[in-house]
PDB file of N, CA and C in Angstrom:
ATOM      1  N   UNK A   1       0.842  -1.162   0.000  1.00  0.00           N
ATOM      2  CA  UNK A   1       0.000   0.000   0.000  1.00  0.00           C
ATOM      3  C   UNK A   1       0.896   1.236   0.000  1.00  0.00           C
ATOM      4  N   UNK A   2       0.677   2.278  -0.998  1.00  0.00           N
ATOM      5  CA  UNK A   2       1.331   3.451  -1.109  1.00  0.00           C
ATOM      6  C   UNK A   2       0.668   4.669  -0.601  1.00  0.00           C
ATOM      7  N   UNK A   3       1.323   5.431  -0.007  1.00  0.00           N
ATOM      8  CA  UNK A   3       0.531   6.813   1.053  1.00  0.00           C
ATOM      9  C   UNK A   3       1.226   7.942   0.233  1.00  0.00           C
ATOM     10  N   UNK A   4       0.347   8.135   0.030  1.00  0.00           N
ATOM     11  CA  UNK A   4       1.145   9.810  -0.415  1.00  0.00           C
ATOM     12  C   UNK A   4       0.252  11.016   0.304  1.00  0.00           C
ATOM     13  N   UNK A   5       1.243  11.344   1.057  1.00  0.00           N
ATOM     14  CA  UNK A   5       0.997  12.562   1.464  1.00  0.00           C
ATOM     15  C   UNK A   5       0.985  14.253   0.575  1.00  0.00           C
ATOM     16  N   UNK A   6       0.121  15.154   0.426  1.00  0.00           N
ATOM     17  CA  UNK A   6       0.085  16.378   0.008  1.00  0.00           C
ATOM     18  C   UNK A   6       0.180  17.223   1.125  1.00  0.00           C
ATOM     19  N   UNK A   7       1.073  18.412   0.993  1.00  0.00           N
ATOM     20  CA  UNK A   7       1.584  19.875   1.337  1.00  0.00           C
ATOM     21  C   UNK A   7       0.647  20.572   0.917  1.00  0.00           C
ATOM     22  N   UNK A   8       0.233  21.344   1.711  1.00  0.00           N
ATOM     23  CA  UNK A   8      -0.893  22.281   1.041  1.00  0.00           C
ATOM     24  C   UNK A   8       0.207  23.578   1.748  1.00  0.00           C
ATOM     25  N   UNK A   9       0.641  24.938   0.528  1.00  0.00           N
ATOM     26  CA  UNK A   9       1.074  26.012   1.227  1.00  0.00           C
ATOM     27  C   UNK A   9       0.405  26.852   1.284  1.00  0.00           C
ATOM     28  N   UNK A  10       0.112  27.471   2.579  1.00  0.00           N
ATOM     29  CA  UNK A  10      -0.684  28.366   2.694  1.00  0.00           C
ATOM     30  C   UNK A  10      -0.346  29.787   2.034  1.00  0.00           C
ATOM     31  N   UNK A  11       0.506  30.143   1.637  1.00  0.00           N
ATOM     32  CA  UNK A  11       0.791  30.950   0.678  1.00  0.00           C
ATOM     33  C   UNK A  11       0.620  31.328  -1.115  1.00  0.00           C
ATOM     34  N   UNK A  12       0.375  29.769  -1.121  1.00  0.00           N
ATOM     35  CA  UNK A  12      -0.216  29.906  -2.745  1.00  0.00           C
ATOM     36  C   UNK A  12      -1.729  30.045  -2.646  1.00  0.00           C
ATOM     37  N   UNK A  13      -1.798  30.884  -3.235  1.00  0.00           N
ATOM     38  CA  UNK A  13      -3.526  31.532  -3.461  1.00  0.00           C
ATOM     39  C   UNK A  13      -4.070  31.763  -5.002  1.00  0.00           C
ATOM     40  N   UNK A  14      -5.201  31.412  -5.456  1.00  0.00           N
ATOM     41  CA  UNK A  14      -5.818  31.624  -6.414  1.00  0.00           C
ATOM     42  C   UNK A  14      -7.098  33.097  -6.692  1.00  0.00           C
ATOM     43  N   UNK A  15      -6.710  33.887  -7.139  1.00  0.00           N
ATOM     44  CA  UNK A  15      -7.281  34.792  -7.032  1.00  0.00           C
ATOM     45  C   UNK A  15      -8.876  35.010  -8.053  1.00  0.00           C
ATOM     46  N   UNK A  16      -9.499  36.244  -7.317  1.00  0.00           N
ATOM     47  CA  UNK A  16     -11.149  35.975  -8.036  1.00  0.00           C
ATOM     48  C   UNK A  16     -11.086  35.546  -9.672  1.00  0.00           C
ATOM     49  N   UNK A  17      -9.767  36.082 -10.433  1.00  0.00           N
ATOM     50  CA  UNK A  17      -9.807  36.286 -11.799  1.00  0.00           C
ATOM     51  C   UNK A  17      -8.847  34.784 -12.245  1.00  0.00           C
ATOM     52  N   UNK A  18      -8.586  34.301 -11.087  1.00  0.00           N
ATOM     53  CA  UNK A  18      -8.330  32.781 -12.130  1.00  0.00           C
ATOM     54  C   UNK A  18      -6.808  32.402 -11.637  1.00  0.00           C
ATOM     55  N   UNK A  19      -5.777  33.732 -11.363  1.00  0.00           N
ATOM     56  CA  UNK A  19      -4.624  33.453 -11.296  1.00  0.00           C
ATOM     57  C   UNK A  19      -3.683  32.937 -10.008  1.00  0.00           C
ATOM     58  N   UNK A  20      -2.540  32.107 -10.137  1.00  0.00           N
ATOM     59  CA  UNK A  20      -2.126  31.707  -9.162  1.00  0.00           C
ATOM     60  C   UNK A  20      -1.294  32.603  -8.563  1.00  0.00           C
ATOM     61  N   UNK A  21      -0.801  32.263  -7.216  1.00  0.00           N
ATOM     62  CA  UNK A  21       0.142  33.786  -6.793  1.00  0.00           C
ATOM     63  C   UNK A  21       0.441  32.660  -5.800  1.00  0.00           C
ATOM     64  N   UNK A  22       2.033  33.580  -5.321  1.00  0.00           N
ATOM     65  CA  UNK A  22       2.972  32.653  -3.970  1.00  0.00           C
ATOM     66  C   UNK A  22       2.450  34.494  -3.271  1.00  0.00           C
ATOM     67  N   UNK A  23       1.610  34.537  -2.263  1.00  0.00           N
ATOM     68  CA  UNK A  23       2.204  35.897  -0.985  1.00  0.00           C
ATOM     69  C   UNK A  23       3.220  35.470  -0.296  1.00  0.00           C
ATOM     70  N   UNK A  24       3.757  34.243  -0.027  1.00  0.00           N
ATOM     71  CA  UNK A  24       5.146  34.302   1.003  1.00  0.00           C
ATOM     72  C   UNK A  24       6.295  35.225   0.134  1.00  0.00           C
ATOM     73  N   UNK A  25       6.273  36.220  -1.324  1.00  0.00           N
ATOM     74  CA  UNK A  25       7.024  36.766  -2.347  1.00  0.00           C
ATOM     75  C   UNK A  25       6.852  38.107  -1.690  1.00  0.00           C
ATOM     76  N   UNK A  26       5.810  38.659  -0.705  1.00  0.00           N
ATOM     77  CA  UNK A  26       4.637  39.596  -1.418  1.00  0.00           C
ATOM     78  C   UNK A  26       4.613  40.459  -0.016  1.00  0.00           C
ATOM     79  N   UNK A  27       5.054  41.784  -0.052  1.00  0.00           N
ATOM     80  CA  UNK A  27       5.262  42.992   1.062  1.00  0.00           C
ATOM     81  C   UNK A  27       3.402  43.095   1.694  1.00  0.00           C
ATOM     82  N   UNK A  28       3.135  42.804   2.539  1.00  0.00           N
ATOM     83  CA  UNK A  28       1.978  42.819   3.639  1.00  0.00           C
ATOM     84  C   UNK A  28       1.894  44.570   3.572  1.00  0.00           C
ATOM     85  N   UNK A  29       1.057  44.708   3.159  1.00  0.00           N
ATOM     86  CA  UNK A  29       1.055  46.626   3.355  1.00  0.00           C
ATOM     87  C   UNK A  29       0.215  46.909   4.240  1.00  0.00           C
ATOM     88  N   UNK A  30      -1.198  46.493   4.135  1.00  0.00           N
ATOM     89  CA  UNK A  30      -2.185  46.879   5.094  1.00  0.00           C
ATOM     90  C   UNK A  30      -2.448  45.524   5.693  1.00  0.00           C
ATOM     91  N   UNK A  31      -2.668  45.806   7.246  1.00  0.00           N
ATOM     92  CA  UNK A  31      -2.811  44.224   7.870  1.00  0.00           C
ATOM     93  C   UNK A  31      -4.017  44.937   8.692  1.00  0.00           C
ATOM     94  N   UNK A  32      -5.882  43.863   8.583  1.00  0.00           N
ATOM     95  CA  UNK A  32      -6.774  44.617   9.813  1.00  0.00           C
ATOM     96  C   UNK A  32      -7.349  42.927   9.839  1.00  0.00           C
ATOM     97  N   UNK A  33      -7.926  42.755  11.245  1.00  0.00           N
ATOM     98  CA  UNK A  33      -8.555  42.225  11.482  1.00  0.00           C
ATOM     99  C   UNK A  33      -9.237  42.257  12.646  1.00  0.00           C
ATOM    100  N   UNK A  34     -10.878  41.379  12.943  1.00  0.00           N
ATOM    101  CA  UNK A  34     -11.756  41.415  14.024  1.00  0.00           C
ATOM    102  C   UNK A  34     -11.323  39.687  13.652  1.00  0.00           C
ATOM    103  N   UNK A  35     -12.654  39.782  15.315  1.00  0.00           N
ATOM    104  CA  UNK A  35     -12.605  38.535  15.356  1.00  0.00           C
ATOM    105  C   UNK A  35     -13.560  37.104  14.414  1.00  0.00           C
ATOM    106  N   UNK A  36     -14.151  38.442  13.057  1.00  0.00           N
ATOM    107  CA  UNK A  36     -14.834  37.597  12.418  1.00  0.00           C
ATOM    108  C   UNK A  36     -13.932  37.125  10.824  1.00  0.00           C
ATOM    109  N   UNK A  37     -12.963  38.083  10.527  1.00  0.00           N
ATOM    110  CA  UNK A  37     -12.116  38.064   9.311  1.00  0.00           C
ATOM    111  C   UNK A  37     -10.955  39.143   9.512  1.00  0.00           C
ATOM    112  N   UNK A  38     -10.160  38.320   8.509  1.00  0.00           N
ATOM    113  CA  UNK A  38      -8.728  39.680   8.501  1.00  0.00           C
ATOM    114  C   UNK A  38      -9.125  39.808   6.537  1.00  0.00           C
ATOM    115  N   UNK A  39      -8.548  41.271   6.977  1.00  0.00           N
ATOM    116  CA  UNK A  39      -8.574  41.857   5.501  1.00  0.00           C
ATOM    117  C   UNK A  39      -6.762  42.818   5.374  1.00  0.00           C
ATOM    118  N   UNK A  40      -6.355  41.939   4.543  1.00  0.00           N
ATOM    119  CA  UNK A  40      -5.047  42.472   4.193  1.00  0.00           C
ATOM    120  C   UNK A  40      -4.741  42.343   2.781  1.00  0.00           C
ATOM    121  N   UNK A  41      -3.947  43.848   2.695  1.00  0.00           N
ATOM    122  CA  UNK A  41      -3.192  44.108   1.300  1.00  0.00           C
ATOM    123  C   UNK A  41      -2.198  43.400   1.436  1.00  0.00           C
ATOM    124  N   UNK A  42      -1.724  43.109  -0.126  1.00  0.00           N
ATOM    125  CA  UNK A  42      -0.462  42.784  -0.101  1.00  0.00           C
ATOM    126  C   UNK A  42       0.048  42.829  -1.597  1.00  0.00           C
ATOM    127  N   UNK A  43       1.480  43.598  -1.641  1.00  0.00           N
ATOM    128  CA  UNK A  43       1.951  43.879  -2.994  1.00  0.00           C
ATOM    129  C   UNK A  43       2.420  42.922  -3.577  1.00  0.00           C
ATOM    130  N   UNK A  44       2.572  42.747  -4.732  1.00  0.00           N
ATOM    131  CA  UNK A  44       3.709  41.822  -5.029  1.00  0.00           C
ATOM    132  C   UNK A  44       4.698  42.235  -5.850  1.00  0.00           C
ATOM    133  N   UNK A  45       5.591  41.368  -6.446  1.00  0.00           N
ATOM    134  CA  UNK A  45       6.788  42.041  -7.063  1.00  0.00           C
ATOM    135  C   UNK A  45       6.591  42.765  -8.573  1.00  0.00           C
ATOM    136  N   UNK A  46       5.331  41.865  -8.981  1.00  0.00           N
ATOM    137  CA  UNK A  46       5.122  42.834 -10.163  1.00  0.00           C
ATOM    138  C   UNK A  46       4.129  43.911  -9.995  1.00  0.00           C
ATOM    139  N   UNK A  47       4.454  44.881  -8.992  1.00  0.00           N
ATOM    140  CA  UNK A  47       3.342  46.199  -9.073  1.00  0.00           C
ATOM    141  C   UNK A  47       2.205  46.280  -8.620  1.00  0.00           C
ATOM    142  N   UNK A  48       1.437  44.703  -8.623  1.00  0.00           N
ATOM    143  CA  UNK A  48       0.014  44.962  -8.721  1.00  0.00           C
ATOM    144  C   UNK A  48       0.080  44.358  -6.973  1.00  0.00           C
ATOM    145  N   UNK A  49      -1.384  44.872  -6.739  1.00  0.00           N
ATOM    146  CA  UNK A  49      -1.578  44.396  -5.289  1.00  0.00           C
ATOM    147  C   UNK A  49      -2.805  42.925  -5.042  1.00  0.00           C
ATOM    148  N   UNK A  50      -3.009  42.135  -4.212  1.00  0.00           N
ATOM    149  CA  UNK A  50      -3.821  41.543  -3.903  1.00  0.00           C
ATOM    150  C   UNK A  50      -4.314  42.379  -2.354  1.00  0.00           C
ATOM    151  N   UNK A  51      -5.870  41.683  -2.500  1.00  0.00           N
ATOM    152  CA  UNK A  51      -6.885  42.399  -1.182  1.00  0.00           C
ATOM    153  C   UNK A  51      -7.137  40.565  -1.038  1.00  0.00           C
ATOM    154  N   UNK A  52      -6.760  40.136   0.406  1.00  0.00           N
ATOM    155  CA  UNK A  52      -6.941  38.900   0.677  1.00  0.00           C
ATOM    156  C   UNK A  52      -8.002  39.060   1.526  1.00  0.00           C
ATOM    157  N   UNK A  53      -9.188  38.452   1.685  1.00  0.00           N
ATOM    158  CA  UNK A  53     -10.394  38.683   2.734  1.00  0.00           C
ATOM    159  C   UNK A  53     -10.708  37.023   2.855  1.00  0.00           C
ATOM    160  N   UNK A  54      -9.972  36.903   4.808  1.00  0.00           N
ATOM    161  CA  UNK A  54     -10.419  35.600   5.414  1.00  0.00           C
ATOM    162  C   UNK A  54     -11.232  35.262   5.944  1.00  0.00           C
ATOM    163  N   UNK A  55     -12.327  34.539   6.116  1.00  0.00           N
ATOM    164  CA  UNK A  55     -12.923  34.226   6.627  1.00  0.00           C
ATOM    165  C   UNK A  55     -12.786  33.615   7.994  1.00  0.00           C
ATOM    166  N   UNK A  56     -12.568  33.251   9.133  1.00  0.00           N
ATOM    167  CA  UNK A  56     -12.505  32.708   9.907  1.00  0.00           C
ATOM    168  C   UNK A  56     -13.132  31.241  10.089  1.00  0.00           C
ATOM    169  N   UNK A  57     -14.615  31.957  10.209  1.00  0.00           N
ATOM    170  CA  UNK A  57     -15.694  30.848  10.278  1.00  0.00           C
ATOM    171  C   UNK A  57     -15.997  29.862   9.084  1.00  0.00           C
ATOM    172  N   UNK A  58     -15.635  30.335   8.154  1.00  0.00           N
ATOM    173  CA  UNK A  58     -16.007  29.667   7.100  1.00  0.00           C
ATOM    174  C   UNK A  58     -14.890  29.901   5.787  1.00  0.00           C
ATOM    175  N   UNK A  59     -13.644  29.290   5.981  1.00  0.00           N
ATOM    176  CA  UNK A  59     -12.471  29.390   4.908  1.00  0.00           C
ATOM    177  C   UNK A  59     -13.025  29.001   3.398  1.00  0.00           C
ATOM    178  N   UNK A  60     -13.841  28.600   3.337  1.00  0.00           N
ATOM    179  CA  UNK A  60     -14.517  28.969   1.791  1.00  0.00           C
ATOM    180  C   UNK A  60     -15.111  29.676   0.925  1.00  0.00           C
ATOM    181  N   UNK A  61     -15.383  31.143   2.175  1.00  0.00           N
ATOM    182  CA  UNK A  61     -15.530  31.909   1.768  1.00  0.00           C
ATOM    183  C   UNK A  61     -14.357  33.448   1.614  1.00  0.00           C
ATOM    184  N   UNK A  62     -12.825  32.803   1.480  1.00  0.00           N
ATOM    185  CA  UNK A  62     -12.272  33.533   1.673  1.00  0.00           C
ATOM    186  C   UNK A  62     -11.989  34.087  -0.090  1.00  0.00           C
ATOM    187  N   UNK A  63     -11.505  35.119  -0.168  1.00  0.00           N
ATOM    188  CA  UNK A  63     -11.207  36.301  -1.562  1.00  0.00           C
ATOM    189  C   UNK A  63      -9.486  36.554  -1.655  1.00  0.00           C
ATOM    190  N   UNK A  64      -9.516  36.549  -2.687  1.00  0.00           N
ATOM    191  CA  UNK A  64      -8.382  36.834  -3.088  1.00  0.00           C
ATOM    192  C   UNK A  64      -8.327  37.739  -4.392  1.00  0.00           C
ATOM    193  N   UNK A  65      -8.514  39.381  -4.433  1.00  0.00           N
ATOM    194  CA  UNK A  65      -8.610  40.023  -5.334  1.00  0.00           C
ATOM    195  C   UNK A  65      -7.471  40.708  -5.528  1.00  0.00           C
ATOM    196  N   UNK A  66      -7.567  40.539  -7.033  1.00  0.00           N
ATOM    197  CA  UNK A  66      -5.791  41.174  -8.052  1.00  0.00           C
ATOM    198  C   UNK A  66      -6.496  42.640  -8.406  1.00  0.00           C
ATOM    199  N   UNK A  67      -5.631  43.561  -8.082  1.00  0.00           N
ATOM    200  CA  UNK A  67      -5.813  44.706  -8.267  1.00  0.00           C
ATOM    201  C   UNK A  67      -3.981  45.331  -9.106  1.00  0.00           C
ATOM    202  N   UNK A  68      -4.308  46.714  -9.682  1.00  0.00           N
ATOM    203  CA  UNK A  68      -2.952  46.994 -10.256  1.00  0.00           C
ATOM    204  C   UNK A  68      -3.174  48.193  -9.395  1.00  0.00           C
ATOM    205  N   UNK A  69      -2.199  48.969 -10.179  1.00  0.00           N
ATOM    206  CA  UNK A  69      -1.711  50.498  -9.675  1.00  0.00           C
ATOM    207  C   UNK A  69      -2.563  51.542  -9.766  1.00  0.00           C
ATOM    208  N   UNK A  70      -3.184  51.385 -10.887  1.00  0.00           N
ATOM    209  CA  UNK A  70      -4.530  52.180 -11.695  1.00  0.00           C
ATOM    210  C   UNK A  70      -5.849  52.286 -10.765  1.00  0.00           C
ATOM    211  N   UNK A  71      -6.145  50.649 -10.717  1.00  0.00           N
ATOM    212  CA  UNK A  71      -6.750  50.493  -9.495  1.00  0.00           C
ATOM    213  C   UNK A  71      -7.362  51.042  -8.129  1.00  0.00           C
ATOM    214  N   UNK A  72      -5.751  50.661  -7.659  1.00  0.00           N
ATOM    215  CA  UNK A  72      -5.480  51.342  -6.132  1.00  0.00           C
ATOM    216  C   UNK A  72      -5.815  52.625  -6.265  1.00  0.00           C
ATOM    217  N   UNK A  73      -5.145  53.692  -6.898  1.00  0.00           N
ATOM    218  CA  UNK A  73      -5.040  55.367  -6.698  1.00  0.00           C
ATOM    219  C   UNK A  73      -6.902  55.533  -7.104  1.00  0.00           C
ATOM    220  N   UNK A  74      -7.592  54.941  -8.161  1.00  0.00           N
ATOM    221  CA  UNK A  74      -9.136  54.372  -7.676  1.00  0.00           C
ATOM    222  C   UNK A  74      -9.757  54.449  -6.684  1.00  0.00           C
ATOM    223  N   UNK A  75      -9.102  53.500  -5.888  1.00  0.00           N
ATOM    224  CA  UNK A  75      -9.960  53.314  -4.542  1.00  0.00           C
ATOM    225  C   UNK A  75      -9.600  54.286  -3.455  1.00  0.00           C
ATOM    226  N   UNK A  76      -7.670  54.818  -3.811  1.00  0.00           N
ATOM    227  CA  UNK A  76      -7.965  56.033  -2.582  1.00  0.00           C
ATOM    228  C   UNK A  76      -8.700  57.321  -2.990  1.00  0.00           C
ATOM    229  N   UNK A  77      -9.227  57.138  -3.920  1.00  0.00           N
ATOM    230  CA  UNK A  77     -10.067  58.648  -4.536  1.00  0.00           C
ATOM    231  C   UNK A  77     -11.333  58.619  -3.425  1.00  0.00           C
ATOM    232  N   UNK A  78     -12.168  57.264  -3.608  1.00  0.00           N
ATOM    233  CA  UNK A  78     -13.222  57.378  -2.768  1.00  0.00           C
ATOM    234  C   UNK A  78     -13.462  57.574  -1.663  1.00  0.00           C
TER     235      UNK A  78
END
């Protein structure tokens, strides 16, 4: 009988638009959380940022949105 064990890294993430990403690469910019979810930025090396939103209670409902530069200066307008 053969066992194979799988590594799951918690650092590789699939984001809303399809793509894979390593954050263990990736500068943590904004870090918030309660005790129901954390919501953190995080850059990566090519420019663009991810918005990671965890769920606590329910890790299937967690997000992983790719945002660029264009984006961001976007959202600090509002």
């Amino acid at each position: 009988m053969i066992l194979s064990t799988m590594t799951v890294n918690p650092d590789m993430i699939t984001t809303t638009c399809g793509r894979h990403l390593d954050l263990s690469r990736s500068e943590l910019v904004i870090e918030r959380a309660n005790s129901l979810f954390s919501y953190n930025i995080h850059k990566l090396d090519s420019g663009e940022y991810v918005i990671a939103e965890k769920f606590y209670a329910n890790p299937f409902n967690n997000r992983y949105i790719l945002l660029n530069d264009e984006q961001i200066e976007m959202l600090k307008a509002l």
